[in-house]
N, C-alpha and C. Protein backbone atom coordinates (compact mmCIF):
# COMPACT_ATOMS: atom_id res chain seq x y z
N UNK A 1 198.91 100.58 108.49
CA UNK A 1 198.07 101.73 108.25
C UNK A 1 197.35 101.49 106.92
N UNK A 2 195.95 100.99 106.85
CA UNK A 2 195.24 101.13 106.02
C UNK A 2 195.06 101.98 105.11
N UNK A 3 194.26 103.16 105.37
CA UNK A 3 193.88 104.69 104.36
C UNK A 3 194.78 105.59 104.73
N UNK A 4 195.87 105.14 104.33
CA UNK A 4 196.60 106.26 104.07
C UNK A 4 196.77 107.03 102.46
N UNK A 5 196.79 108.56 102.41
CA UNK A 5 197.03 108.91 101.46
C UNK A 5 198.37 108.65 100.35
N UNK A 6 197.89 109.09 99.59
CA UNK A 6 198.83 108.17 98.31
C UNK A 6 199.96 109.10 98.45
N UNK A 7 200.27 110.54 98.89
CA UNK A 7 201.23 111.85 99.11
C UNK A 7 202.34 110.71 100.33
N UNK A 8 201.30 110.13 101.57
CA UNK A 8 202.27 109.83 102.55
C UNK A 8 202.93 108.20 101.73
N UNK A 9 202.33 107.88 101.03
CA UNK A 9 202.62 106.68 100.74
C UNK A 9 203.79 106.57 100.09
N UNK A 10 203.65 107.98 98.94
CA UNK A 10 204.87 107.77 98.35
C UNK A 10 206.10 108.73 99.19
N UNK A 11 205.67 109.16 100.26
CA UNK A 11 206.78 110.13 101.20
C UNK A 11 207.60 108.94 101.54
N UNK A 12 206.63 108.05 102.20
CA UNK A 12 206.86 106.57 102.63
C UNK A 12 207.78 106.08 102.12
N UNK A 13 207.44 105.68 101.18
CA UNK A 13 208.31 104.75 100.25
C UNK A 13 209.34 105.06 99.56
N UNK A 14 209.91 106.62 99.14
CA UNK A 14 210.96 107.50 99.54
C UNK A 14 211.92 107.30 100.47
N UNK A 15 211.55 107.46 101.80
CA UNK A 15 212.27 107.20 102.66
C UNK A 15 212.70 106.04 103.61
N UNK A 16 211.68 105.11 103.09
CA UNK A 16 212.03 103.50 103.40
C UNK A 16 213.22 103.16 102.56
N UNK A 17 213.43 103.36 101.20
CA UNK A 17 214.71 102.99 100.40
C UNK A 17 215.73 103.30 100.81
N UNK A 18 215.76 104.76 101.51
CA UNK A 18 216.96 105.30 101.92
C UNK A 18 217.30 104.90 103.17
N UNK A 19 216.23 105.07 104.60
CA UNK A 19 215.90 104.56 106.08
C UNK A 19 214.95 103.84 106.19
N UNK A 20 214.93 102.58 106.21
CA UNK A 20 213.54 102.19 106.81
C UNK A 20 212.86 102.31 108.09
N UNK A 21 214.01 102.91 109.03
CA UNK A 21 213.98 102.82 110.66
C UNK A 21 213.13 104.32 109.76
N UNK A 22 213.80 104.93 109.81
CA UNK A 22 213.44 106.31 109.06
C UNK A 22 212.16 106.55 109.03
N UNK A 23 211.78 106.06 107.94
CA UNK A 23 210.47 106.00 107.29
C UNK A 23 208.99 105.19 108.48
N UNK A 24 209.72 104.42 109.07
CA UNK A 24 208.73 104.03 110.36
C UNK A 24 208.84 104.95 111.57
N UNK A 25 209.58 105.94 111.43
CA UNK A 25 209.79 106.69 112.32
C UNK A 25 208.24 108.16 112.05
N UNK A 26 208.05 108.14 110.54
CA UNK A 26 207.28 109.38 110.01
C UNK A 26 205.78 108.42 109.90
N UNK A 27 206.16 107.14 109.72
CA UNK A 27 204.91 106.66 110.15
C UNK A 27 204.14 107.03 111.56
N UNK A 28 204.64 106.82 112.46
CA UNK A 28 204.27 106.99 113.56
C UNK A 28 204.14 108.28 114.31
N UNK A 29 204.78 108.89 113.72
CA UNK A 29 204.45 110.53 113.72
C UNK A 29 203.33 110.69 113.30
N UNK A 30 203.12 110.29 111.75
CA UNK A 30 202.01 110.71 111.04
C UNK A 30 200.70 110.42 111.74
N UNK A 31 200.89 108.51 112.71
CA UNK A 31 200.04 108.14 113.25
C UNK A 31 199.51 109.03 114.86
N UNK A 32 200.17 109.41 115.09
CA UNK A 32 200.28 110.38 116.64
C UNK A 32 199.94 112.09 116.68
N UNK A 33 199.97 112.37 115.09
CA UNK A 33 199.57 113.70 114.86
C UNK A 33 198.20 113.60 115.04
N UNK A 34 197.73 115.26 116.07
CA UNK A 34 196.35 115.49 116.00
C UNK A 34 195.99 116.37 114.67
N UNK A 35 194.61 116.64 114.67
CA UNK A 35 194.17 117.62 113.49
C UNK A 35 194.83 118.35 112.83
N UNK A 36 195.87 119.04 113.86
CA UNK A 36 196.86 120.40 113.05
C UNK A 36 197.94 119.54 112.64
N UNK A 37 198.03 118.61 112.87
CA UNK A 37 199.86 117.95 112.41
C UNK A 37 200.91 117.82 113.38
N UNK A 38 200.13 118.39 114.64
CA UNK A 38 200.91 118.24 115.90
C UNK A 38 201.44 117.11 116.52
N UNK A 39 202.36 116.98 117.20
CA UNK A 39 202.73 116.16 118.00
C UNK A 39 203.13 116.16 119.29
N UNK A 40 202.85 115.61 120.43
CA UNK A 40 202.94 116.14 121.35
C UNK A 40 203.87 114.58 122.29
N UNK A 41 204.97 114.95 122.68
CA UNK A 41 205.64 113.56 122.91
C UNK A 41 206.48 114.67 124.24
N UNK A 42 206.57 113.95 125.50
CA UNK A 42 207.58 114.43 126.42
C UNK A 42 208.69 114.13 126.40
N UNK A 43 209.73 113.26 125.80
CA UNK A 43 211.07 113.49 125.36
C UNK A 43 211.02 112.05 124.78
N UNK A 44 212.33 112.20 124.46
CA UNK A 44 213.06 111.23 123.13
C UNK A 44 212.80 109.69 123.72
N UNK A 45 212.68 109.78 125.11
CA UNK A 45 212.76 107.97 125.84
C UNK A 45 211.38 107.68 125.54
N UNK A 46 210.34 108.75 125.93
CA UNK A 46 209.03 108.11 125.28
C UNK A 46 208.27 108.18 123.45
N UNK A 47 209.19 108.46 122.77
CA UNK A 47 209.23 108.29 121.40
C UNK A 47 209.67 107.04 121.25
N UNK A 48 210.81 106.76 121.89
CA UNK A 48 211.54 105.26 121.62
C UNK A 48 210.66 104.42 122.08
N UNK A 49 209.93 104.35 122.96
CA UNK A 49 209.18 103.31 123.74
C UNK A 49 208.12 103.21 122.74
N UNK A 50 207.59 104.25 122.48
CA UNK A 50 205.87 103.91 121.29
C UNK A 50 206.51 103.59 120.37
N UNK A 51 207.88 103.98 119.61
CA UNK A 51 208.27 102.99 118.21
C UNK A 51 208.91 101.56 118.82
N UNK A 52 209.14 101.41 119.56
CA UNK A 52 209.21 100.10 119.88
C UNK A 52 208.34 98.60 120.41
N UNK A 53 207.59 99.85 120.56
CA UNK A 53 205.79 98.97 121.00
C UNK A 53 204.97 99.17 119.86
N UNK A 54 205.41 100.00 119.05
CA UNK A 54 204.52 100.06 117.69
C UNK A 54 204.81 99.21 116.78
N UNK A 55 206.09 98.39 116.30
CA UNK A 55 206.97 97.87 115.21
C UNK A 55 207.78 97.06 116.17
N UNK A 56 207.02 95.26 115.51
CA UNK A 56 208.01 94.69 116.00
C UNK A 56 209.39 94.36 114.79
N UNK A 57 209.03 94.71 113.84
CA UNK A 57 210.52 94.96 113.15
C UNK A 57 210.32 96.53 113.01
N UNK A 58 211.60 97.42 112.98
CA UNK A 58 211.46 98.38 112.98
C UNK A 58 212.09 98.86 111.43
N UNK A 59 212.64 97.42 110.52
CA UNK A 59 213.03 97.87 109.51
C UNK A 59 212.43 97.16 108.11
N UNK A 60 211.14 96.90 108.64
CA UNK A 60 210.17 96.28 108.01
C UNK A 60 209.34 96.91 107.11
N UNK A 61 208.80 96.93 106.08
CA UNK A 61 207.90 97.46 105.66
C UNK A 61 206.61 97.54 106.04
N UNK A 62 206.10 98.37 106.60
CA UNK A 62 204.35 98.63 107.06
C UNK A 62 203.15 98.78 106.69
N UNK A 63 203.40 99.46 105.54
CA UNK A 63 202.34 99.64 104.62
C UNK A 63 201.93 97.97 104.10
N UNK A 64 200.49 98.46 103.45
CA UNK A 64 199.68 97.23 103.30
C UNK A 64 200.11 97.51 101.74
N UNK A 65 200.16 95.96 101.30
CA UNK A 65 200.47 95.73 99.46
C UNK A 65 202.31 95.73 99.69
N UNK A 66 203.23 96.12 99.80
CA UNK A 66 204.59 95.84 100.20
C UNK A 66 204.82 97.16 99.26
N UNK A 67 206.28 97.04 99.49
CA UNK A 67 206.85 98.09 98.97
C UNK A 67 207.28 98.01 97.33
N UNK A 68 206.88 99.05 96.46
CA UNK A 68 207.11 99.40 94.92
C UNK A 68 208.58 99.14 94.66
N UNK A 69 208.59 98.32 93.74
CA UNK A 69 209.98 98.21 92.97
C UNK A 69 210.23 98.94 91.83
């Protein structure tokens, strides 16, 4: 994710230290939200399937520049 705001970046990077599955998990939320912040997913098997087709490591860091020490 390119332009992302610097608020999700550091939400990001918050919760990558603690979860990284975690934190790629709010990625992809963030990425799947429409205008209002919505999300619209028909149950938990097709959440798993788009984070698993989204991230081929799922405990990787995503963001562009790596993660702040």
């Amino acid at each position: 994710m390119k332009n992302c705001s610097r608020k999700l970046r550091r939400d990001y990077n918050r919760a990558f230290r603690k979860n990284p599955a975690a934190a790629n998990m709010l990625l992809l939320l963030c990425e799947l939200a429409d205008d209002k912040g919505q999300v619209i997913v028909k149950d938990e098997e097709e959440l798993a399937r788009l984070f698993n087709a989204r991230f081929d490591d799922p405990r990787s860091y995503q963001l562009d520049g790596g993660p702040k020490r």
